[in-house]
Structure formats: C-alpha cells, structure tokens
PDB file of N, CA and C in Angstrom:
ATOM      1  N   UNK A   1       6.937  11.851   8.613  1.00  0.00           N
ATOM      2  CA  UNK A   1       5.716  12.111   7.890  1.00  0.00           C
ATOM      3  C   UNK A   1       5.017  10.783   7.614  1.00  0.00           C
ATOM      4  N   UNK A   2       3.482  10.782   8.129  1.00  0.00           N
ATOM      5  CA  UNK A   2       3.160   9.874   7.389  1.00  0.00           C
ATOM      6  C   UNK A   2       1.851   9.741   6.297  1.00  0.00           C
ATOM      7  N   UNK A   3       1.960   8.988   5.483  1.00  0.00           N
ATOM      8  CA  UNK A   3       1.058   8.966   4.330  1.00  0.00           C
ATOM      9  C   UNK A   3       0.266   8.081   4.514  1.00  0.00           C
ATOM     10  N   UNK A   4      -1.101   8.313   4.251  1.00  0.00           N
ATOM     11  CA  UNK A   4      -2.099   7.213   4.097  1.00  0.00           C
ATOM     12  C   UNK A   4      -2.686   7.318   2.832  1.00  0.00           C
ATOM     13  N   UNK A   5      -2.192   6.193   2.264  1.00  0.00           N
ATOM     14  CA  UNK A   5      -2.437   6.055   0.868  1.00  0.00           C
ATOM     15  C   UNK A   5      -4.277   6.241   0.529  1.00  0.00           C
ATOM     16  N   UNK A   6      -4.601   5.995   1.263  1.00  0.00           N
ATOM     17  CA  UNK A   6      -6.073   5.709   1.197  1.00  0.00           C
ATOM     18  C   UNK A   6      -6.634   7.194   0.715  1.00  0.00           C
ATOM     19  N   UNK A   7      -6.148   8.049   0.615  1.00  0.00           N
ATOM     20  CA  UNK A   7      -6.287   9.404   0.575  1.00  0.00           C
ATOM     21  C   UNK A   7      -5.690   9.569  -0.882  1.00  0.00           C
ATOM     22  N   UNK A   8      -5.733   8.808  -1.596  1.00  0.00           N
ATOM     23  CA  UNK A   8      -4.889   8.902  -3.182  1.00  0.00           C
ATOM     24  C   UNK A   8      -6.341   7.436  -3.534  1.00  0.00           C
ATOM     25  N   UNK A   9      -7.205   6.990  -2.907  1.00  0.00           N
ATOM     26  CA  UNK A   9      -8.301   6.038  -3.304  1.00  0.00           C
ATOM     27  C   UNK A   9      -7.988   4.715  -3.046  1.00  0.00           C
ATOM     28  N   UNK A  10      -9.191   4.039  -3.276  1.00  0.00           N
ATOM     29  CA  UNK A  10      -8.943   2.385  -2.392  1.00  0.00           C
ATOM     30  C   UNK A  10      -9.030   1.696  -3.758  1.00  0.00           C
ATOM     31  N   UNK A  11      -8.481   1.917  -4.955  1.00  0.00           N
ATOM     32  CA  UNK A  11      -8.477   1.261  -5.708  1.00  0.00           C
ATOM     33  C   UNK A  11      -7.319   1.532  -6.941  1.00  0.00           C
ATOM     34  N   UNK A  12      -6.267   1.570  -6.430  1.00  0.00           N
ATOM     35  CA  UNK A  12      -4.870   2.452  -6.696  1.00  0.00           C
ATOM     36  C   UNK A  12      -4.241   1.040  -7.943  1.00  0.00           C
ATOM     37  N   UNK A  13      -4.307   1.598  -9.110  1.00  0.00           N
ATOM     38  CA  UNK A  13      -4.662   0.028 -10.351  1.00  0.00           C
ATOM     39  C   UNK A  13      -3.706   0.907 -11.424  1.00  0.00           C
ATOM     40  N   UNK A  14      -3.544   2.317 -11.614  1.00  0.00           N
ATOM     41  CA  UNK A  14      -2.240   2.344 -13.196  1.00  0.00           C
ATOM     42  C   UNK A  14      -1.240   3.270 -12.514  1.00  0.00           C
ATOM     43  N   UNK A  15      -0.493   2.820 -13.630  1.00  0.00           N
ATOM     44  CA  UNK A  15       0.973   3.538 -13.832  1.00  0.00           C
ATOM     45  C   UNK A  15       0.825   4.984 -13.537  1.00  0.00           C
ATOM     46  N   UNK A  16      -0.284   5.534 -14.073  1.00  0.00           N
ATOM     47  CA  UNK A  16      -0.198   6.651 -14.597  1.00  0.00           C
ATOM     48  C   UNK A  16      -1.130   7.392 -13.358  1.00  0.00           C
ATOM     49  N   UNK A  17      -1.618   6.810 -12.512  1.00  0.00           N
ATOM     50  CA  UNK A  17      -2.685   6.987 -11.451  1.00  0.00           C
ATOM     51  C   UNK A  17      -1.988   7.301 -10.241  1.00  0.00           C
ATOM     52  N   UNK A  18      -0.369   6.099 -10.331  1.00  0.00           N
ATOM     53  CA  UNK A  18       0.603   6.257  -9.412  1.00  0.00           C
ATOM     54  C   UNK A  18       1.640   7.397  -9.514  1.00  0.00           C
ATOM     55  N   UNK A  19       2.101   8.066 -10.603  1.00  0.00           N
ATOM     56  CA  UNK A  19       2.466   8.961 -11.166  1.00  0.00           C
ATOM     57  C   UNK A  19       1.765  10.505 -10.469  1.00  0.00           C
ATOM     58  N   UNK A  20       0.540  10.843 -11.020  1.00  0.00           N
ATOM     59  CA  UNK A  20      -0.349  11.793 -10.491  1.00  0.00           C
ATOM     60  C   UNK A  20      -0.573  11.672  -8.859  1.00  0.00           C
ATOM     61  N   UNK A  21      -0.386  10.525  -7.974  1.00  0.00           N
ATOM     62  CA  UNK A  21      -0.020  10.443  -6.669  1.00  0.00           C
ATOM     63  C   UNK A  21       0.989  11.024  -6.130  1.00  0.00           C
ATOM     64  N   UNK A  22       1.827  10.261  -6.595  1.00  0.00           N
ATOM     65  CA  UNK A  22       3.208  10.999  -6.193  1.00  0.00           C
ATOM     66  C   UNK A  22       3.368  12.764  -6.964  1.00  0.00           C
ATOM     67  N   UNK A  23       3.249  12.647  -7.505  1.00  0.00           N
ATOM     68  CA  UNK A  23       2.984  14.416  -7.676  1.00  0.00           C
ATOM     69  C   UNK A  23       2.373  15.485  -7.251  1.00  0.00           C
ATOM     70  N   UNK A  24       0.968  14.633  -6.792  1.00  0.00           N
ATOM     71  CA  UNK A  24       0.297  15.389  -5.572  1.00  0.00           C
ATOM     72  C   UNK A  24       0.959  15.788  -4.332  1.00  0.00           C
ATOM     73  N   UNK A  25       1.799  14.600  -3.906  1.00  0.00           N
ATOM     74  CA  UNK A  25       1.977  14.594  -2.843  1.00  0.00           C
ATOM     75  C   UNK A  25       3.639  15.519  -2.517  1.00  0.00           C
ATOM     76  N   UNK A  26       4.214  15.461  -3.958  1.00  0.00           N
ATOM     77  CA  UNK A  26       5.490  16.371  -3.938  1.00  0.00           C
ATOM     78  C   UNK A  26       5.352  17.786  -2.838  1.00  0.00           C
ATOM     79  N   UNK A  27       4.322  18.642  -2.828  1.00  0.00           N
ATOM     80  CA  UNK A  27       4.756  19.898  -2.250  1.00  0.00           C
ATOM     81  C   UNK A  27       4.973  19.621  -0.388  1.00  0.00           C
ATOM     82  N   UNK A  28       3.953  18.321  -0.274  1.00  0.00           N
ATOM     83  CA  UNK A  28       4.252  18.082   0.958  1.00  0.00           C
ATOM     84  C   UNK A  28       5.085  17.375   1.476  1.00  0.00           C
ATOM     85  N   UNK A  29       5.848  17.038   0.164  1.00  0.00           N
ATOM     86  CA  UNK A  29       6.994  16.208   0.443  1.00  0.00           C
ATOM     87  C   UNK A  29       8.302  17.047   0.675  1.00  0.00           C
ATOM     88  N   UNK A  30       8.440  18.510   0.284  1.00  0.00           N
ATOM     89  CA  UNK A  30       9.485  20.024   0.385  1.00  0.00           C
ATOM     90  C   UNK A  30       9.415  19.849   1.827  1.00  0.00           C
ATOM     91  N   UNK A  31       8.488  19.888   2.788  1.00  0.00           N
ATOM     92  CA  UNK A  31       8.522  19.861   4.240  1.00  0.00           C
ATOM     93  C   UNK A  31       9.154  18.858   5.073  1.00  0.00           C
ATOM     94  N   UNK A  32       9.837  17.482   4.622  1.00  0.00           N
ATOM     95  CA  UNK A  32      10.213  16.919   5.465  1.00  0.00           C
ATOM     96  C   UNK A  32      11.705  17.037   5.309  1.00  0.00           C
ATOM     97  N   UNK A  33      11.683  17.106   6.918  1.00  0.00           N
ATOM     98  CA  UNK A  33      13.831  17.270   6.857  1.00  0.00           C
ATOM     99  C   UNK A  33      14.590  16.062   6.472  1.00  0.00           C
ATOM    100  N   UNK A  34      15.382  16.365   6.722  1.00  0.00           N
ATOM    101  CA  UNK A  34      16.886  15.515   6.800  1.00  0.00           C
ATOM    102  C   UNK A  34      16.605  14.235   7.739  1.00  0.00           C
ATOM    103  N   UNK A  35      16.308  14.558   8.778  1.00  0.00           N
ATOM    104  CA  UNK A  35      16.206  13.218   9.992  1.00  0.00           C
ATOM    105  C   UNK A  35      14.928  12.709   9.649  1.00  0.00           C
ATOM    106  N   UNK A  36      14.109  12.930   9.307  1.00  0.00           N
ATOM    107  CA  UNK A  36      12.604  12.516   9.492  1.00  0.00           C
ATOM    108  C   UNK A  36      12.385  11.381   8.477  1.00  0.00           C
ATOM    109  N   UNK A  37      11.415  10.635   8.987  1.00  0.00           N
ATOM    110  CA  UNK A  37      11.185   9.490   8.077  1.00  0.00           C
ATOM    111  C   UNK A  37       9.947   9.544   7.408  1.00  0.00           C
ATOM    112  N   UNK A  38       9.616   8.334   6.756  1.00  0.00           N
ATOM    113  CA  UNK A  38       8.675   8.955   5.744  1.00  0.00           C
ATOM    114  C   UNK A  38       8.042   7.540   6.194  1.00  0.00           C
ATOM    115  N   UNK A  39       6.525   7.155   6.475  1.00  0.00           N
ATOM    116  CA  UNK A  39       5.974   6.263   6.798  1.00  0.00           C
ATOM    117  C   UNK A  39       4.751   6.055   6.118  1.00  0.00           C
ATOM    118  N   UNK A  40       4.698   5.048   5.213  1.00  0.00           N
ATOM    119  CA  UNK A  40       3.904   4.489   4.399  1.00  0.00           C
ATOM    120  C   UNK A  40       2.321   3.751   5.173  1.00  0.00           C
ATOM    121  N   UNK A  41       0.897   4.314   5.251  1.00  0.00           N
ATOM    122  CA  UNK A  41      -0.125   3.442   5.991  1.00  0.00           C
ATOM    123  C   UNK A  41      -0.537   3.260   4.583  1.00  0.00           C
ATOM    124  N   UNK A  42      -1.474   1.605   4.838  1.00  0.00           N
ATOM    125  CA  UNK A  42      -2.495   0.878   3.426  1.00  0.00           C
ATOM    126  C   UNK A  42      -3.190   0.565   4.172  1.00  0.00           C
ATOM    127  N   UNK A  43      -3.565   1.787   5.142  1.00  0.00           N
ATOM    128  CA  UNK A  43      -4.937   1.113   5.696  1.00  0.00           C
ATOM    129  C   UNK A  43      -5.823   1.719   5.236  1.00  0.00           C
ATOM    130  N   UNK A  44      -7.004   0.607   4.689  1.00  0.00           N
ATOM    131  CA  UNK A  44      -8.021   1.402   3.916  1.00  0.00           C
ATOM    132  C   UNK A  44      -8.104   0.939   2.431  1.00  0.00           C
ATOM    133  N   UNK A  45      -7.155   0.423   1.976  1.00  0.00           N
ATOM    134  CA  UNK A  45      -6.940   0.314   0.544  1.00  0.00           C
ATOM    135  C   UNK A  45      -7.130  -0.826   0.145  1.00  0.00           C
ATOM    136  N   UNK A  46      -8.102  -0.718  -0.606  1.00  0.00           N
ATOM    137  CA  UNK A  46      -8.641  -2.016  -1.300  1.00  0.00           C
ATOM    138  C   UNK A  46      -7.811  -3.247  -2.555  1.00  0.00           C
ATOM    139  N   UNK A  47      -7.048  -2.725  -3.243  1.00  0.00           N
ATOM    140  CA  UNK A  47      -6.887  -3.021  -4.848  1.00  0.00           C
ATOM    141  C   UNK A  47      -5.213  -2.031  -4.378  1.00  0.00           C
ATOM    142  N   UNK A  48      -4.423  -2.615  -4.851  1.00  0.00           N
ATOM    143  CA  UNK A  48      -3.097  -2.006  -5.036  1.00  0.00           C
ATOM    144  C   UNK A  48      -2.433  -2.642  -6.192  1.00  0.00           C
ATOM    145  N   UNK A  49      -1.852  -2.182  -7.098  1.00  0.00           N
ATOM    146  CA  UNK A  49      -1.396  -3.408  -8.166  1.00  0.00           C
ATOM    147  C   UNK A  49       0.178  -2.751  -8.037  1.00  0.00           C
ATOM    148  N   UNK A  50       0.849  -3.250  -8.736  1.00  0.00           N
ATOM    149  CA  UNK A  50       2.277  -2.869  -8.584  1.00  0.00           C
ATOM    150  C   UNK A  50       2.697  -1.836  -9.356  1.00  0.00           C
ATOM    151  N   UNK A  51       1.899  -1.570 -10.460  1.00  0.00           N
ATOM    152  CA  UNK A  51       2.038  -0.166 -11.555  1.00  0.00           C
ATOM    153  C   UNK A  51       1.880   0.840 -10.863  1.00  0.00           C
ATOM    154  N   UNK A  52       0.822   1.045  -9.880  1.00  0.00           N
ATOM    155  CA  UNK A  52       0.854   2.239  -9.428  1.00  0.00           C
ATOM    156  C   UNK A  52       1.678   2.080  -7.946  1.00  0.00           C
ATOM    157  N   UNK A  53       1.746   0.759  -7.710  1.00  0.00           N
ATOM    158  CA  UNK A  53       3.081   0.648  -6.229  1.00  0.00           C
ATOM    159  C   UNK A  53       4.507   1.133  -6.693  1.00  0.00           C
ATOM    160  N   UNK A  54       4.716   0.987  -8.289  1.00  0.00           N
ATOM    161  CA  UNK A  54       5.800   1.399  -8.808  1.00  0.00           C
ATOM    162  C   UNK A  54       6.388   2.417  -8.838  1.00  0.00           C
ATOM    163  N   UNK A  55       5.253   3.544  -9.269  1.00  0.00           N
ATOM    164  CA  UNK A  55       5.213   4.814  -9.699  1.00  0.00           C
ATOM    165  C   UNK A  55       5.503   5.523  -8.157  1.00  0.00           C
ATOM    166  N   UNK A  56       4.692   4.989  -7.380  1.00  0.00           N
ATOM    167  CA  UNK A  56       4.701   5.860  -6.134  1.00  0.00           C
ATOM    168  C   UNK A  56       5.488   5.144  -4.858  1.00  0.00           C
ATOM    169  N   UNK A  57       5.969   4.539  -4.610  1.00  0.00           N
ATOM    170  CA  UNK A  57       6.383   3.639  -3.767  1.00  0.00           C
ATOM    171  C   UNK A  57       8.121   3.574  -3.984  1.00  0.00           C
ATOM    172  N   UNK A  58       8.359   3.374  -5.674  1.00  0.00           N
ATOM    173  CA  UNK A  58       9.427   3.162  -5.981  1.00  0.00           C
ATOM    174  C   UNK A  58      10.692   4.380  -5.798  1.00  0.00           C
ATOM    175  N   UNK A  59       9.952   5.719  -5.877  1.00  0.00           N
ATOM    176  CA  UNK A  59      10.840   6.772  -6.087  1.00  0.00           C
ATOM    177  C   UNK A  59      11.077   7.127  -4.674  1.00  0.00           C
ATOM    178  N   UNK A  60       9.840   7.105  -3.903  1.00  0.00           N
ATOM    179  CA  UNK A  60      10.107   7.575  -2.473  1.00  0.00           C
ATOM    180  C   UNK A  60      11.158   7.139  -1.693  1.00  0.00           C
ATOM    181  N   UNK A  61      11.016   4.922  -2.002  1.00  0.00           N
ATOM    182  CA  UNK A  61      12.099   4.611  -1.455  1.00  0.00           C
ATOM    183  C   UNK A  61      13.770   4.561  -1.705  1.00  0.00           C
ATOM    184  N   UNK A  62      13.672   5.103  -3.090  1.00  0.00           N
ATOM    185  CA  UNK A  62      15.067   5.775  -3.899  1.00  0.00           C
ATOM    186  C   UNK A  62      15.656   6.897  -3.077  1.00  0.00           C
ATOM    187  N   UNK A  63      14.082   7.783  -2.724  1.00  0.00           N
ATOM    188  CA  UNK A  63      14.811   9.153  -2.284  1.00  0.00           C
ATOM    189  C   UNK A  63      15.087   9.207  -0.872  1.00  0.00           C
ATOM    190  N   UNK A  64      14.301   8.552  -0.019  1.00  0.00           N
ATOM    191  CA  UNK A  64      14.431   8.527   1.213  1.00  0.00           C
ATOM    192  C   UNK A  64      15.352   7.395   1.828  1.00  0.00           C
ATOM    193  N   UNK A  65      15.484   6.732   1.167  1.00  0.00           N
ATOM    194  CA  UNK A  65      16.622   5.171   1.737  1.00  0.00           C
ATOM    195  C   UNK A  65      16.513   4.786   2.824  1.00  0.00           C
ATOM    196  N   UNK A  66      16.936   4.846   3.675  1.00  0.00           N
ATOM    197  CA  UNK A  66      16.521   4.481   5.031  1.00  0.00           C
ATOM    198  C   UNK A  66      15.597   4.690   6.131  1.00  0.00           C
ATOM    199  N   UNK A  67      15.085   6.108   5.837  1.00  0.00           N
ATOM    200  CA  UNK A  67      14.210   6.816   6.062  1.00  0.00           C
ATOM    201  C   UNK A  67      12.629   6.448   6.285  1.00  0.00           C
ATOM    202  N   UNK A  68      12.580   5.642   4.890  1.00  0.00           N
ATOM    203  CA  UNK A  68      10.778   5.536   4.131  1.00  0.00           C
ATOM    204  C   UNK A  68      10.834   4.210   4.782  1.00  0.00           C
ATOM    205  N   UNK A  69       9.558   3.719   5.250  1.00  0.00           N
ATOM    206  CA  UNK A  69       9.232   2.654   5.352  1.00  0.00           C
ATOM    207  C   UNK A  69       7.794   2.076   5.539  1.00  0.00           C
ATOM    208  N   UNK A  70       6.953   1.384   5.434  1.00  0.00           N
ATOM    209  CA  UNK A  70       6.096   0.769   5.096  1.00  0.00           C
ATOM    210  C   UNK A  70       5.349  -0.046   6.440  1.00  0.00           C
ATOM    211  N   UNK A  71       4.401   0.636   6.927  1.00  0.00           N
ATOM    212  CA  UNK A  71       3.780  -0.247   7.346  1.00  0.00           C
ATOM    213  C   UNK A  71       3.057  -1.652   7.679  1.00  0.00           C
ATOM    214  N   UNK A  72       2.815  -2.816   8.102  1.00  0.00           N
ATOM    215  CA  UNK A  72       2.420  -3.523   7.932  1.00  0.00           C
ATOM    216  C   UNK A  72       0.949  -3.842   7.406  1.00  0.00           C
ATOM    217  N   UNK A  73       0.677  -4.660   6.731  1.00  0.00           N
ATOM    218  CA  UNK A  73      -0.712  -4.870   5.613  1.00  0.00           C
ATOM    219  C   UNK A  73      -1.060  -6.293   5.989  1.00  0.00           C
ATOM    220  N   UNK A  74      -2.411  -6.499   6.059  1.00  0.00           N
ATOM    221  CA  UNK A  74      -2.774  -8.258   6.124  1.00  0.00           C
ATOM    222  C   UNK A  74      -3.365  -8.184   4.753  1.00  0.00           C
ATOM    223  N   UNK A  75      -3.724  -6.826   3.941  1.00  0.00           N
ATOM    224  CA  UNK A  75      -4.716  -6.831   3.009  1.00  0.00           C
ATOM    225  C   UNK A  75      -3.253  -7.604   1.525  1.00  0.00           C
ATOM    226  N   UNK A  76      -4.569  -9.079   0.675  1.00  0.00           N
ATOM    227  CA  UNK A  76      -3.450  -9.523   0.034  1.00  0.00           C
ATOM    228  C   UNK A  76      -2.582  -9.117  -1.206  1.00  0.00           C
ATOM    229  N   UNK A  77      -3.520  -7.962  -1.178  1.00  0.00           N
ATOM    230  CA  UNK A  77      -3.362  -7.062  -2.702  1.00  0.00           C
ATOM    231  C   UNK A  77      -2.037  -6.304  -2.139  1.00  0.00           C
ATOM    232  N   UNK A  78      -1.951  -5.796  -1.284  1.00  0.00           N
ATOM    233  CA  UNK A  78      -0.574  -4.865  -0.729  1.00  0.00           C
ATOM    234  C   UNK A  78       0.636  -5.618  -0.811  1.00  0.00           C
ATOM    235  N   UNK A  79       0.421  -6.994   0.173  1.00  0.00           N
ATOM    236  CA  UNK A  79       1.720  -7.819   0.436  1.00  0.00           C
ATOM    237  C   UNK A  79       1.610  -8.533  -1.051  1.00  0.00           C
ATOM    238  N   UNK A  80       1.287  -8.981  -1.836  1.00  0.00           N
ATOM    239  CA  UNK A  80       1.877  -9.320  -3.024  1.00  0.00           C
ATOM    240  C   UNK A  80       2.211  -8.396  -4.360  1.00  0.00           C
ATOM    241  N   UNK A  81       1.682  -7.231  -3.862  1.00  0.00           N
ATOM    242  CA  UNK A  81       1.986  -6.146  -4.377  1.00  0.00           C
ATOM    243  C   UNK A  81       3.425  -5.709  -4.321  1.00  0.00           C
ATOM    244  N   UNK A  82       3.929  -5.425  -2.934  1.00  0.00           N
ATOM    245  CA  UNK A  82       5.209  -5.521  -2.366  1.00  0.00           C
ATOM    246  C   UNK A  82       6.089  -6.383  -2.578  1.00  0.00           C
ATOM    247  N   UNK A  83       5.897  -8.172  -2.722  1.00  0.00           N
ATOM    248  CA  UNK A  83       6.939  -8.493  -3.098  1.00  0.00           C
ATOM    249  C   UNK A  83       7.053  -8.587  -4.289  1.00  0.00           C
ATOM    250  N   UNK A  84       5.979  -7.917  -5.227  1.00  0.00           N
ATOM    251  CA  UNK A  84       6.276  -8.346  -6.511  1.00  0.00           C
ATOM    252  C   UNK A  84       7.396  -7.304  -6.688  1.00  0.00           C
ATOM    253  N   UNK A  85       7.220  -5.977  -6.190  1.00  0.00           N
ATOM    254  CA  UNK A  85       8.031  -4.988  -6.586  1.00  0.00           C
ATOM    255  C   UNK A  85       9.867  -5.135  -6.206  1.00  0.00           C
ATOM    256  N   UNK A  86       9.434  -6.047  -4.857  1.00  0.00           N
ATOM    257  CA  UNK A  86      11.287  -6.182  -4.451  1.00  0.00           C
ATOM    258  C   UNK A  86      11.394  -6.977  -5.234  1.00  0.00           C
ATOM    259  N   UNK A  87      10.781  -7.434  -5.957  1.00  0.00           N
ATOM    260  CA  UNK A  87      11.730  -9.033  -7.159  1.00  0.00           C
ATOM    261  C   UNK A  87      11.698  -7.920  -8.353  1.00  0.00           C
ATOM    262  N   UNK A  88      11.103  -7.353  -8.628  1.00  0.00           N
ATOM    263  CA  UNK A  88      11.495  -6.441  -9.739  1.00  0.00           C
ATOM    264  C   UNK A  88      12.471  -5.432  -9.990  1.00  0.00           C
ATOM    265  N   UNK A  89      12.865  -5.183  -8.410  1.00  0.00           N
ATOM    266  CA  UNK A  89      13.458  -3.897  -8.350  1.00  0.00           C
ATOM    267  C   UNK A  89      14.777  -3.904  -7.793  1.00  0.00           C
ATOM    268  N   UNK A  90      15.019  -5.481  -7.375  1.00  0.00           N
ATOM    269  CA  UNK A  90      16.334  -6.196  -6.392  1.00  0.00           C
ATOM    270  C   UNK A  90      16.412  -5.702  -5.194  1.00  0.00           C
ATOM    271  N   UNK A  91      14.960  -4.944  -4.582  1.00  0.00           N
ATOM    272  CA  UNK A  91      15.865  -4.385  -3.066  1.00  0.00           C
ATOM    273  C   UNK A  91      14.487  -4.497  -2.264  1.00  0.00           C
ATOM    274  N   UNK A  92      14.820  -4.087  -0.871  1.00  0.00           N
ATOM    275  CA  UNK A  92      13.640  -4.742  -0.132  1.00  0.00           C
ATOM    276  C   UNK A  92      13.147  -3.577   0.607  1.00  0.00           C
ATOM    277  N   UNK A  93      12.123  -3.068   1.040  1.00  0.00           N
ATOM    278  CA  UNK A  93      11.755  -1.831   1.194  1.00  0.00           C
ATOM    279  C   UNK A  93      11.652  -2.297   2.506  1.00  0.00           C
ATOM    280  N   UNK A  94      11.855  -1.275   3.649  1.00  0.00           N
ATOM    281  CA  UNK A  94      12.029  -1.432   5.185  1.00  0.00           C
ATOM    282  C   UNK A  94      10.568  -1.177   5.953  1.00  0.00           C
ATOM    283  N   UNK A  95      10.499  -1.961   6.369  1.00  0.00           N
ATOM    284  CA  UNK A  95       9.355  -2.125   7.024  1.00  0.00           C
ATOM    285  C   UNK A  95       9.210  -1.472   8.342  1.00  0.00           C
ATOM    286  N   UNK A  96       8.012  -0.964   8.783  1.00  0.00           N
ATOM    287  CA  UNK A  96       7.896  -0.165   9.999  1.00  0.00           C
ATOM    288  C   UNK A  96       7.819  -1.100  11.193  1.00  0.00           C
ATOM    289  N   UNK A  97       8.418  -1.147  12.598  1.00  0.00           N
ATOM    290  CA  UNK A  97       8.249  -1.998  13.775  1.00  0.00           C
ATOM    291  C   UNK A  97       7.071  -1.940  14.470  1.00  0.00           C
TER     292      UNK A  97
END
C-alpha cells in the first residue's frame, strides 16, 4: 500500500493534525495483508514538523516493522523531520530502494 501524505495537506504542523491522519487512514489500513508493505510518498508536502511525523509515522512503523518504509525526500522539512524522530525514538525507519 502506498500513502501519499500529500492527501492529509502540504502543511502537516500538530500533534493532533497527525493523530486525525492516522485515523483517517485506519479503515484503509484493515485491507492490507500480512506480506504487503506499507510505503510512505512526501511528495507534495510542503511543512512536515515532527509532531505530526510522530503521531502518524511513529505508530505505523511500530505496527508494520519491516514492512513500512519511507520514501526518499530532497524536501528539508521531511529529512530533518525524520531524523529528528529516529533520535527521539532510538530506531531508524527503513527506507524505500
């Protein structure tokens, strides 16, 4: 499955913004199996801060583990977004090839 965040807005800034994302996105999240991976796009997205990278980013890669992974970003709000979250969170989220 993949997600394009850009479809949750290009200016993705609270906790609570990231929260209501990921909740949206729960029923379509019942549809993916066992084998399938879960693939993160930020294309499109302007403003990412880590509150709402937290909320939505953080649980997926809890639930999916090996599975979820993240596209590549040149945009600088994403990639420092991202590592702020692996220094917060001790683990490193897997990146797509």
């Amino acid at each position: 499955m993949k997600i394009e965040i850009k479809k949750f807005g290009t200016l993705l800034t609270s906790r609570q913004l990231g929260k209501e994302a990921l909740a949206a996105l729960e029923p379509s999240l019942r549809n993916v199996s066992e084998k399938e991976g879960v693939l993160i796009d930020f294309d499109g997205t302007m403003t990412f801060s880590p509150a709402w990278g937290d909320e939505f980013l953080t649980p997926l890669a809890k639930r999916y583990g090996d599975r979820f992974k993240l596209m590549k970003s040149d945009n600088p709000s994403v990639v420092a977004t991202i590592e702020i979250l692996e220094e917060a969170n001790n683990f490193k989220f897997n990146r797509a090839e």
